[in-house]
Every structure is written in C-alpha cells, then in structure tokens.
N, C-alpha and C. Protein backbone atom coordinates (compact mmCIF):
# COMPACT_ATOMS: atom_id res chain seq x y z
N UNK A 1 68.76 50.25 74.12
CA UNK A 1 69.24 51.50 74.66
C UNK A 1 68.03 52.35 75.02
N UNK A 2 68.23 52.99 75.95
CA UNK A 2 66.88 53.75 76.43
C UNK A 2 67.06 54.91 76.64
N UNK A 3 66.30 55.97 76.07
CA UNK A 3 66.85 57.03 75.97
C UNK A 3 66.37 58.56 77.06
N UNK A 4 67.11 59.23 77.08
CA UNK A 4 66.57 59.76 78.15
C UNK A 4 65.43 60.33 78.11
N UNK A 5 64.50 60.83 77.54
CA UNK A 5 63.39 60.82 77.46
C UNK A 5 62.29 60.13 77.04
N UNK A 6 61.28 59.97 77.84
CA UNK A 6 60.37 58.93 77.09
C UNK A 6 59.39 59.21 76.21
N UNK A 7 58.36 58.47 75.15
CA UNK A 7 57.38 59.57 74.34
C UNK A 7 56.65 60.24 75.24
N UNK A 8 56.45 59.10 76.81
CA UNK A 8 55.02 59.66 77.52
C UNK A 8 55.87 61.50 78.05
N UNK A 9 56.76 61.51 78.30
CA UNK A 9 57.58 62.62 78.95
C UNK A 9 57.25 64.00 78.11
N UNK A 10 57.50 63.69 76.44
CA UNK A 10 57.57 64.33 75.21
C UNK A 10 56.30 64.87 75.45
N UNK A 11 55.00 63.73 75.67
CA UNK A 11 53.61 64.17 75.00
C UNK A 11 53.17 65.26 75.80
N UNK A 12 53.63 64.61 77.32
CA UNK A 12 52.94 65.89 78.30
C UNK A 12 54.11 67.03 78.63
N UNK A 13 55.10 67.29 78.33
CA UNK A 13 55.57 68.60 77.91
C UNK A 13 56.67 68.85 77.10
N UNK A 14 56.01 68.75 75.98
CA UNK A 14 57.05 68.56 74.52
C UNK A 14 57.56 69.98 74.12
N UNK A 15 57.84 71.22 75.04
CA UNK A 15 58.51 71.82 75.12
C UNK A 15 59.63 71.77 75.74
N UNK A 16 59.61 71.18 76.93
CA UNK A 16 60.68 70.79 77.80
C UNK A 16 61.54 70.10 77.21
N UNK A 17 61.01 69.03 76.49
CA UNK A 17 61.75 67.77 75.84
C UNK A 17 62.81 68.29 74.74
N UNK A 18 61.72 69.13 74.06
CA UNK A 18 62.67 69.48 72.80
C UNK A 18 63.83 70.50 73.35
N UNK A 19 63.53 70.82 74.18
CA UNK A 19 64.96 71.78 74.94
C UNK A 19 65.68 71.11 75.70
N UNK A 20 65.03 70.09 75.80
CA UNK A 20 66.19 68.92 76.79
C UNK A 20 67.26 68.19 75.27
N UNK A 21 66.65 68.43 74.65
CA UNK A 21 67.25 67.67 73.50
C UNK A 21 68.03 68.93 72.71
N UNK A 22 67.86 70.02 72.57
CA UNK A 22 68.34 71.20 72.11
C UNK A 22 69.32 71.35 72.90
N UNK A 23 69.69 71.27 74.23
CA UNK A 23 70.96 71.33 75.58
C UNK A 23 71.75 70.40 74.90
N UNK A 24 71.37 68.78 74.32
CA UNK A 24 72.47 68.35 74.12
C UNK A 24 72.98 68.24 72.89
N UNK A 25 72.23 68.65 72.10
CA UNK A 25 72.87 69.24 70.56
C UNK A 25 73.88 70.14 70.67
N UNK A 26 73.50 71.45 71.36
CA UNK A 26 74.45 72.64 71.70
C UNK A 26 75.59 71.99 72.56
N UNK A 27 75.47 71.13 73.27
CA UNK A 27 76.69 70.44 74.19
C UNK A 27 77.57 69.76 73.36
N UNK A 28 77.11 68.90 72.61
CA UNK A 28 78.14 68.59 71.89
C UNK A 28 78.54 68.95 70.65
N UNK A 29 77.92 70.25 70.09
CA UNK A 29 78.41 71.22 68.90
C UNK A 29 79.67 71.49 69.77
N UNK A 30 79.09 72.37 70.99
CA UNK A 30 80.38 73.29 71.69
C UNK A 30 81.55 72.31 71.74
N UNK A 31 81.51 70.88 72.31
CA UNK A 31 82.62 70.04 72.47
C UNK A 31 83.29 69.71 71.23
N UNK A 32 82.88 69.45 70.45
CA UNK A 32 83.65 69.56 68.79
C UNK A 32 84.33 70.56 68.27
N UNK A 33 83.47 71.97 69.30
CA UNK A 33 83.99 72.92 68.18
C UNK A 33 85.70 73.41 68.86
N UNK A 34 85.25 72.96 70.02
CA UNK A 34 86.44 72.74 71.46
C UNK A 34 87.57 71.75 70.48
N UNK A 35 87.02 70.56 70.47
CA UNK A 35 88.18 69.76 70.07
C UNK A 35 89.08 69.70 68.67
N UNK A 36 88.11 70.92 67.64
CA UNK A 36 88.64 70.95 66.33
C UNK A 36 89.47 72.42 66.75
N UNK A 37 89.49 73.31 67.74
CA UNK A 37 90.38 74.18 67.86
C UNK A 37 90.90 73.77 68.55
N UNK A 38 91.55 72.82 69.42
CA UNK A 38 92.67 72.77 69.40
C UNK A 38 93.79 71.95 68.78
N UNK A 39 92.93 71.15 67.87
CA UNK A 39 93.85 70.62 66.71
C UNK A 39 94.15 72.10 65.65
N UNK A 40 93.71 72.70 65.71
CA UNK A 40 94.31 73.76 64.68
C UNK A 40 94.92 74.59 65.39
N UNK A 41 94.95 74.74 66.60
CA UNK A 41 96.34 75.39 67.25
C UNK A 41 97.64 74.76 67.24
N UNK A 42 97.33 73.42 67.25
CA UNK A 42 98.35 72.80 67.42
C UNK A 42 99.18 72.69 65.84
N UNK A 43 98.17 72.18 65.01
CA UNK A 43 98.76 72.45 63.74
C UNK A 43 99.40 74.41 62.95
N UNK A 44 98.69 75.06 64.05
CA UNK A 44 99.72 76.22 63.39
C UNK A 44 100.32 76.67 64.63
N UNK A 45 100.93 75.89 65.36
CA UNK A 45 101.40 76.42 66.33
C UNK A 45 102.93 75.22 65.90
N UNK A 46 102.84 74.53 64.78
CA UNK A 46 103.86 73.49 64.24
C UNK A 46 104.48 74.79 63.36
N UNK A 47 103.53 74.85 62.31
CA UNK A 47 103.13 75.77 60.79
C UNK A 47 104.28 77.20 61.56
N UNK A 48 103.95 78.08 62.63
CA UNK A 48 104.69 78.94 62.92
C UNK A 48 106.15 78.74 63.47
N UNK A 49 106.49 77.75 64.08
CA UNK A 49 107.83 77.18 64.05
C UNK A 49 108.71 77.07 62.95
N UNK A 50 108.29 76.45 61.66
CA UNK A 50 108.62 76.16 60.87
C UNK A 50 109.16 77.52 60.02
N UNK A 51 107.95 78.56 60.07
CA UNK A 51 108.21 79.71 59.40
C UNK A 51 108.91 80.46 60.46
N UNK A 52 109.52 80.30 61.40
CA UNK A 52 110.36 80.87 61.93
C UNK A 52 111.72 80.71 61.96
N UNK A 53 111.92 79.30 61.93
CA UNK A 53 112.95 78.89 61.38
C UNK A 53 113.55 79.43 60.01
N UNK A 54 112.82 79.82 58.95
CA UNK A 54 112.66 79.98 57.86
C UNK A 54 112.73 81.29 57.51
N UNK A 55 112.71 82.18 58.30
CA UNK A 55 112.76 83.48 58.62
C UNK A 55 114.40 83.72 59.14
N UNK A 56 114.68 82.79 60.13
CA UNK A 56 116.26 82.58 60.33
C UNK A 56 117.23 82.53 59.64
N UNK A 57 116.60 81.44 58.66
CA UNK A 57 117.62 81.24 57.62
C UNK A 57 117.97 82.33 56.54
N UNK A 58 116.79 83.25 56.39
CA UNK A 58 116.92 84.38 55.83
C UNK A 58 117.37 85.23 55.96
N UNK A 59 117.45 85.73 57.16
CA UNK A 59 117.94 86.91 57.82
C UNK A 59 119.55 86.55 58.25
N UNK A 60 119.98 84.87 58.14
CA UNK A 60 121.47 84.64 57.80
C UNK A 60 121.76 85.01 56.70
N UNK A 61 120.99 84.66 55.53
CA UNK A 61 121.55 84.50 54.23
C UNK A 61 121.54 86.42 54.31
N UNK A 62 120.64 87.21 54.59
CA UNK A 62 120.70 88.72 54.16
C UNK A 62 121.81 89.12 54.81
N UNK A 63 122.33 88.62 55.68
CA UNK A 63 123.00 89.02 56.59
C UNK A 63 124.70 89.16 55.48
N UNK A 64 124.72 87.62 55.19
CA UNK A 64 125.79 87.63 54.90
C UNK A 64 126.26 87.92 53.14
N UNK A 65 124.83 88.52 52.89
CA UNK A 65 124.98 89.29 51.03
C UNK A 65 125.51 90.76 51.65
N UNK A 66 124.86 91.09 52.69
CA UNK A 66 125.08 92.61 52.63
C UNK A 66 126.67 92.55 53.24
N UNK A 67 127.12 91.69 54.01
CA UNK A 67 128.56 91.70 54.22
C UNK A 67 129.37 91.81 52.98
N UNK A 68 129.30 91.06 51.85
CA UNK A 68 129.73 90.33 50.37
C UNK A 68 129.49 92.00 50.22
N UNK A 69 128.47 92.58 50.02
CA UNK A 69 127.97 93.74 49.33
C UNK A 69 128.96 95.04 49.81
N UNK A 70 129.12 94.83 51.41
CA UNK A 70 129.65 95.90 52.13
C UNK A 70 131.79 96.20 51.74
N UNK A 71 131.74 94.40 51.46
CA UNK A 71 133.07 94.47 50.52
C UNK A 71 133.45 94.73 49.28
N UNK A 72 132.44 94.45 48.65
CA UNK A 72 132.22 95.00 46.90
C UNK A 72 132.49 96.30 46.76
N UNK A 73 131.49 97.04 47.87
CA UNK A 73 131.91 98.84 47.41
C UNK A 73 133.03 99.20 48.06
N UNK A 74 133.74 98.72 49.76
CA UNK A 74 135.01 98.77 49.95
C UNK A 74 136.43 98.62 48.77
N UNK A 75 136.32 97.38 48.06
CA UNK A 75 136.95 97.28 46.95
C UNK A 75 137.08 98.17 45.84
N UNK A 76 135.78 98.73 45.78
CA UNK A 76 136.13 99.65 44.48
C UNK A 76 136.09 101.07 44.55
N UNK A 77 136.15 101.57 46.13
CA UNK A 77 136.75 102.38 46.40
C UNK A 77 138.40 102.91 46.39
C-alpha cells in the first residue's frame, strides 16, 4: 500500500505533510461524528414515539378516573 505521502515529500516540507495528514484526521473525526449522530437520532427519534404513545395511554387512563370521579361526587350529592 502506498501512501499518500512519501518520506522524501515529509523531509522537504514536513509542515505541509503534517497538515496534509491533520486534513485527514479532522475528515474522518467529522465523518464519525456525522455517522454516530445520526444513529442517535434515530434511536431517540424511536425512544420519543414510544413515550408518546405512553403519554396516550395516560391521558386515557386520567381521562377516564376523572369521569369515575365526576360520578362519585354526582352520587353523593
């Protein structure tokens, strides 16, 4: 494998090099950091469905205590 820079490239301007090599460190930090957000969107973009659903079911169940509730004090009036 041959890599894109050579030592002779390095020796005579081993500033360049190391920033040619610093471009692709930062290139593929950024692409990881790309590909691990959008696995975590996706995983709370599941995660908020779920708690929405779940929020539904709640606001049935409150729904139908305060009905139960709204007959309790009817009754003992």
């Amino acid at each position: 494998m041959k890599l894109p820079i050579s030592f002779e490239d390095f020796k005579s301007n081993p500033v360049g090099a190391i920033a040619f090599c610093l471009i692709l460190a930062v290139g593929y930090l950024f692409y990881e950091l790309r590909s691990t957000h959008e696995e975590q969107l996706q995983a709370q973009e599941a995660r908020i469905e779920t708690l929405e659903q779940k929020i539904g079911k709640y606001e049935d169940k409150l729904d139908e205590m305060n009905q139960k509730l709204l007959e309790c004090l009817e009754l003992n009036q």
